[in-house]
Every structure is written in structure tokens, then in C-alpha cells.
N, C-alpha and C. Protein backbone atom coordinates (compact mmCIF):
# COMPACT_ATOMS: atom_id res chain seq x y z
N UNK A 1 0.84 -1.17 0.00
CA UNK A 1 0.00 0.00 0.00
C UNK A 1 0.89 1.24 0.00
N UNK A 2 0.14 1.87 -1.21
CA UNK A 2 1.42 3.37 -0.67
C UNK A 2 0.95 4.41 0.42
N UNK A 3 1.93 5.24 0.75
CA UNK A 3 1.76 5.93 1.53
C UNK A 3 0.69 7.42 1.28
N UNK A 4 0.72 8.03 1.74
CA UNK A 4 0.29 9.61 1.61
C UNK A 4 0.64 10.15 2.58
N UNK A 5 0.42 11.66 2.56
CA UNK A 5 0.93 12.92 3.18
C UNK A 5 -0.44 13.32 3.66
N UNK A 6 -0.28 14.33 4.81
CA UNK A 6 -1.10 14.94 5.27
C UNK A 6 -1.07 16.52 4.78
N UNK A 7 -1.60 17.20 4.87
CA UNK A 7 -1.52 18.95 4.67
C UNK A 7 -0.49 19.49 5.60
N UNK A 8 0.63 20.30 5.28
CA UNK A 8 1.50 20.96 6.31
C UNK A 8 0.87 21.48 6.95
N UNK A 9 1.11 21.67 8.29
CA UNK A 9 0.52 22.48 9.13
C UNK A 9 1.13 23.94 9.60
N UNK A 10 0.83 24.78 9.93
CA UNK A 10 1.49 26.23 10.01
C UNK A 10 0.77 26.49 11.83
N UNK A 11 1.61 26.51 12.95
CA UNK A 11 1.31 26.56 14.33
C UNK A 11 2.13 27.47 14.51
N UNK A 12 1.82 28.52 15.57
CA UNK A 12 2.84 29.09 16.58
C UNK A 12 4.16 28.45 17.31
N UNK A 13 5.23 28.97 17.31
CA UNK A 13 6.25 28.92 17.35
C UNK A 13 5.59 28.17 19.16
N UNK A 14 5.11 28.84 19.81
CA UNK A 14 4.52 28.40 20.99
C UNK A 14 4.65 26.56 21.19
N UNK A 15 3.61 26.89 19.94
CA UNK A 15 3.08 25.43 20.03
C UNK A 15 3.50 24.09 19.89
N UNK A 16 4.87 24.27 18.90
CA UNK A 16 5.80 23.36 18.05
C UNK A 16 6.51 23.35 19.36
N UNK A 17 6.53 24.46 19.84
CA UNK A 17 7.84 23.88 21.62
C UNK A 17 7.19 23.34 22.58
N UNK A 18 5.99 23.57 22.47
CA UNK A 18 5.02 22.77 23.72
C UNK A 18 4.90 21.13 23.19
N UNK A 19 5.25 21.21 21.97
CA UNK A 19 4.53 19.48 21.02
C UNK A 19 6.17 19.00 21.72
N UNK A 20 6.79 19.54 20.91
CA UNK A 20 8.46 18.96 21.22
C UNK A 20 9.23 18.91 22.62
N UNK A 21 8.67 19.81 23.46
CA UNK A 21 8.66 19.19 24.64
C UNK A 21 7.76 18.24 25.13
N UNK A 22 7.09 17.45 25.05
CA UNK A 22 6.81 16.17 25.25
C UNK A 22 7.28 15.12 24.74
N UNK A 23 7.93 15.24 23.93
CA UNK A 23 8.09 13.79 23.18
C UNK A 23 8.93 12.91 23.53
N UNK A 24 8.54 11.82 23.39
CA UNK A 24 9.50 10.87 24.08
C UNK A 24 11.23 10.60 23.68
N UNK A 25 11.42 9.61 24.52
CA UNK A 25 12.62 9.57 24.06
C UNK A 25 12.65 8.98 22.52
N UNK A 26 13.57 9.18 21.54
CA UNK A 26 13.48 8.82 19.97
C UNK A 26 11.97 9.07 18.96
N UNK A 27 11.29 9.97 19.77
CA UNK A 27 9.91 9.73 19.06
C UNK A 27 10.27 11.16 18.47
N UNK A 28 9.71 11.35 17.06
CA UNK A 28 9.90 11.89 15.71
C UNK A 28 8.59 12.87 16.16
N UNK A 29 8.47 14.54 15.96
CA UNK A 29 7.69 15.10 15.98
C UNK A 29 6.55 14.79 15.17
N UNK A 30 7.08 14.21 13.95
CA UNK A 30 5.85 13.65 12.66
C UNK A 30 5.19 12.72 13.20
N UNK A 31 6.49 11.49 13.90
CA UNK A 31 5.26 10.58 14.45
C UNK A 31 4.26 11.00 15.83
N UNK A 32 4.43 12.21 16.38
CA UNK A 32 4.04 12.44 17.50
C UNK A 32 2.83 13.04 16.98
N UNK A 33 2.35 13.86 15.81
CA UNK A 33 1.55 14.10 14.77
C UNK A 33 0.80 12.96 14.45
N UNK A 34 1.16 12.59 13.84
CA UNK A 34 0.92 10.85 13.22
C UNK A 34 -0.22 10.18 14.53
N UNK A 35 0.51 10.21 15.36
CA UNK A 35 -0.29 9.20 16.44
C UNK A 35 -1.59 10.41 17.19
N UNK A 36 -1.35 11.49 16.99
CA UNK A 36 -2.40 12.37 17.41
C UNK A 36 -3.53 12.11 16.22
N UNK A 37 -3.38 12.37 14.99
CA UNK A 37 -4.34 12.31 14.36
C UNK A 37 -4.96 10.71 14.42
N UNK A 38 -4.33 9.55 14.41
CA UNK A 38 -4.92 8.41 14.95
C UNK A 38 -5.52 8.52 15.80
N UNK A 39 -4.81 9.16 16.70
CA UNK A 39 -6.40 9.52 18.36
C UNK A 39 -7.54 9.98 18.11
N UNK A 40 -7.33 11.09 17.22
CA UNK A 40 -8.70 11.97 17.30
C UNK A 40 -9.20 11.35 15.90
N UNK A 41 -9.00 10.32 15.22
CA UNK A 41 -10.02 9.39 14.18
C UNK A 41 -10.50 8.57 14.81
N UNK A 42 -9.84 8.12 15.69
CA UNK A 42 -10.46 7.31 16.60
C UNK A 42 -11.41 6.92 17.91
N UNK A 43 -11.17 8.53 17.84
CA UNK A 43 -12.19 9.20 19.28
C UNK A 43 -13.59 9.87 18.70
N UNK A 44 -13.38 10.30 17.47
CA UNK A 44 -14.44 10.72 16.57
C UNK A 44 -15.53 9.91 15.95
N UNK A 45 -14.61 8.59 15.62
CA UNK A 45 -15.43 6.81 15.15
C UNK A 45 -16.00 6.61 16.64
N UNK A 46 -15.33 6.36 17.59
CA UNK A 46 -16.08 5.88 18.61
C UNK A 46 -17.20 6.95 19.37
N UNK A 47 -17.21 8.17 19.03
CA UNK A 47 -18.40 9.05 19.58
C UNK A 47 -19.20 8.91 18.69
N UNK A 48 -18.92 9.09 17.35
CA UNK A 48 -20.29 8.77 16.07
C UNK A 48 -20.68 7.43 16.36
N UNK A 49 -20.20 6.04 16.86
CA UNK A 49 -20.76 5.26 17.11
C UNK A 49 -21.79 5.08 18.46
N UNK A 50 -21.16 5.68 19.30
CA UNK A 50 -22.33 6.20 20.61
C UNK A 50 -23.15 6.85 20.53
N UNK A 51 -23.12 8.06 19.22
CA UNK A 51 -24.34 8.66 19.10
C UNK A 51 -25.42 7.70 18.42
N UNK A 52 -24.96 6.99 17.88
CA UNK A 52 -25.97 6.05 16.95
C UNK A 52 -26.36 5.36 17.49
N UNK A 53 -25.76 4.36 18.81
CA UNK A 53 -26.42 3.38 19.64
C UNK A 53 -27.75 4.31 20.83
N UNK A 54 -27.04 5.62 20.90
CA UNK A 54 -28.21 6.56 21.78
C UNK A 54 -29.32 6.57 20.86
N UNK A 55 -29.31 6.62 19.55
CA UNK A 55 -30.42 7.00 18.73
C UNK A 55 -31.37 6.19 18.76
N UNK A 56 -30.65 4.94 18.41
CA UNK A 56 -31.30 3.64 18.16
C UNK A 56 -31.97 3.16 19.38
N UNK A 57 -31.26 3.63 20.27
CA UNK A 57 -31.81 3.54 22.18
C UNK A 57 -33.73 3.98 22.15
N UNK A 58 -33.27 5.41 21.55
CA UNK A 58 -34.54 6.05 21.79
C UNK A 58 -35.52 6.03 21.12
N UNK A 59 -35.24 5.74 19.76
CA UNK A 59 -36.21 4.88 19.08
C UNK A 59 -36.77 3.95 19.31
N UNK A 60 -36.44 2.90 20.03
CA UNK A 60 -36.76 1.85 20.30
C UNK A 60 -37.40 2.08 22.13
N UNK A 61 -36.90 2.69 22.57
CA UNK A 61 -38.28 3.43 24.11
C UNK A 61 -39.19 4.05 23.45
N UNK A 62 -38.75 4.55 22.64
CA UNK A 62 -40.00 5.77 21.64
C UNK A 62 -41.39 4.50 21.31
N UNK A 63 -40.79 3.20 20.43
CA UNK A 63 -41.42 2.35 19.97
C UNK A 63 -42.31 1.46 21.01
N UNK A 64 -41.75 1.26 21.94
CA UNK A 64 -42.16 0.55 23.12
C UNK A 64 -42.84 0.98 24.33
N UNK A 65 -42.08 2.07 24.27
CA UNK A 65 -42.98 3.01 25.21
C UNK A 65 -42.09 2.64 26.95
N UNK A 66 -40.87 1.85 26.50
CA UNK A 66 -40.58 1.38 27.88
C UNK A 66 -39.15 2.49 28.07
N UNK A 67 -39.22 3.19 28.99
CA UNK A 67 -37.77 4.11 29.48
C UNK A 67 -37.07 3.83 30.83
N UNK A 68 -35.90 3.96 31.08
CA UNK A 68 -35.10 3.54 31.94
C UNK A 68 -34.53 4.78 32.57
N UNK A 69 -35.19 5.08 34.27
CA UNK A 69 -34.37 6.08 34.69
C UNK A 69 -32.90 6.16 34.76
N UNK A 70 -32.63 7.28 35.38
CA UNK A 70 -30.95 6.89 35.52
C UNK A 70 -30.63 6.18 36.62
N UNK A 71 -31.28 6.45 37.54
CA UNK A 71 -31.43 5.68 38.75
C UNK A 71 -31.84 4.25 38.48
N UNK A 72 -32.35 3.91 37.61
CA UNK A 72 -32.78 2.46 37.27
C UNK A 72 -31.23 1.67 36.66
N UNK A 73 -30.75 2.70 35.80
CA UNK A 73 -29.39 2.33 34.93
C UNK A 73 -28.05 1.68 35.63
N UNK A 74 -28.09 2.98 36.44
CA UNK A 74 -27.05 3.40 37.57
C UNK A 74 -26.88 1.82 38.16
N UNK A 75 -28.13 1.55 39.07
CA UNK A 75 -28.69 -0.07 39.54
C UNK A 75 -27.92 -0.87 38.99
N UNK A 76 -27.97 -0.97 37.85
CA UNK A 76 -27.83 -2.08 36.75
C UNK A 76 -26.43 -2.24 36.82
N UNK A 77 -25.92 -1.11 36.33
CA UNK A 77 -24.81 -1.01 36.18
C UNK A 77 -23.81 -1.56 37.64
N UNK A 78 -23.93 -1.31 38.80
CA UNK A 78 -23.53 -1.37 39.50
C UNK A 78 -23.79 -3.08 40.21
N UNK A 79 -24.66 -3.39 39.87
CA UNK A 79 -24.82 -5.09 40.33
C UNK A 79 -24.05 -5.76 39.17
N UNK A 80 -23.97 -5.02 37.90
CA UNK A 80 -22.78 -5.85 36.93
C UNK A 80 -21.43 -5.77 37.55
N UNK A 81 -21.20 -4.59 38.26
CA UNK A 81 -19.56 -4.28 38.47
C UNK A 81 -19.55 -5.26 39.77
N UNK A 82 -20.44 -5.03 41.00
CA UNK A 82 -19.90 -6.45 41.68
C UNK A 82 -20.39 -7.23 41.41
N UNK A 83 -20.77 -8.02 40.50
CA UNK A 83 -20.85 -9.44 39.70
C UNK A 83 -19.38 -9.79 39.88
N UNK A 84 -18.71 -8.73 38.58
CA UNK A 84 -17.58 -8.95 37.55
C UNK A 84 -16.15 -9.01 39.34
N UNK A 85 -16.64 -8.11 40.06
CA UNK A 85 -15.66 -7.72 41.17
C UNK A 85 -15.31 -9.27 41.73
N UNK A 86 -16.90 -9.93 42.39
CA UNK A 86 -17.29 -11.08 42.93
C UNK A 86 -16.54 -12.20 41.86
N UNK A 87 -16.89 -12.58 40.66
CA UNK A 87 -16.15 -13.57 39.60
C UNK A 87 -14.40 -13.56 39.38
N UNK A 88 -14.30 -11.96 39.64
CA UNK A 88 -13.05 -11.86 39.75
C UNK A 88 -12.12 -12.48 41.02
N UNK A 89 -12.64 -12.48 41.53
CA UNK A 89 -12.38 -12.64 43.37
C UNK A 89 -12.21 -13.94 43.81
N UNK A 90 -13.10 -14.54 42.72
CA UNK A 90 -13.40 -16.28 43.09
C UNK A 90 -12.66 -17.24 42.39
């Protein structure tokens, strides 16, 4: 597969010293770029996918007519975590 380029970017002198002071040891400002824009494609896929499971949520209470407080959720949620705590334990 070949590669591609991204658009140069043009930042404050600020900013390029705030990026480059972080970087690790041997890590390449490009790749420190590189792995940022992987984050935020990846944080962007996984919120567009939560908005869609909320949608589909409410459509389907909409359809049914059945809704779940938060206080009902909360419940739920929390007898799963010591389930998982309890299974873990044993």
C-alpha cells in the first residue's frame, strides 16, 4: 500500500515547543503528529458510534414506550460491576 501525506501544518512557534517538549525519548515530531491524528479518528469513530447506539436507544423506548431512569441504569450497572468484582475474586 502506498503511503500519503497529510496537509502541512502552520502553528505558533509556541506550540511546536510545547509538542516537542513532550516527546519521548526517539519519538519523531511527525510521528508524534501521526499518532495524534490516529487519536482523534479514533475518538471521533467511537463518539459517532455512541451517538448512533443513543439514537437507536430512543427509538426503540420511543417504539415501546418502555424508558429507563438513571437511577434504574445506575442499579444495573452497578450489580454488573460487583458481579464482575465477585467472579473476579473467586
Amino acid at each position: 500500500m502506498k503511503t500519503a501525506t497529510l496537509p502541512s501544518l502552520r502553528v505558533d512557534p509556541e506550540l511546536r515547543a510545547a509538542a516537542e517538549g513532550v516527546l519521548k525519548k526517539g519519538e519523531t515530531l511527525s510521528a508524534f503528529v501521526e499518532n495524534a491524528v490516529k487519536a482523534q479518528v479514533n475518538y471521533r469513530k467511537t463518539q459517532a458510534e455512541f451517538i448512533a447506539r443513543g439514537m437507536t436507544s430512543l427509538a426503540e423506548a420511543e417504539r415501546t414506550g418502555i424508558y429507563y431512569s438513571s437511577d434504574d441504569v445506575l442499579d444495573m450497572l452497578k450489580a454488573k460491576l460487583a458481579a464482575a468484582k465477585a467472579s473476579k475474586q473467586a
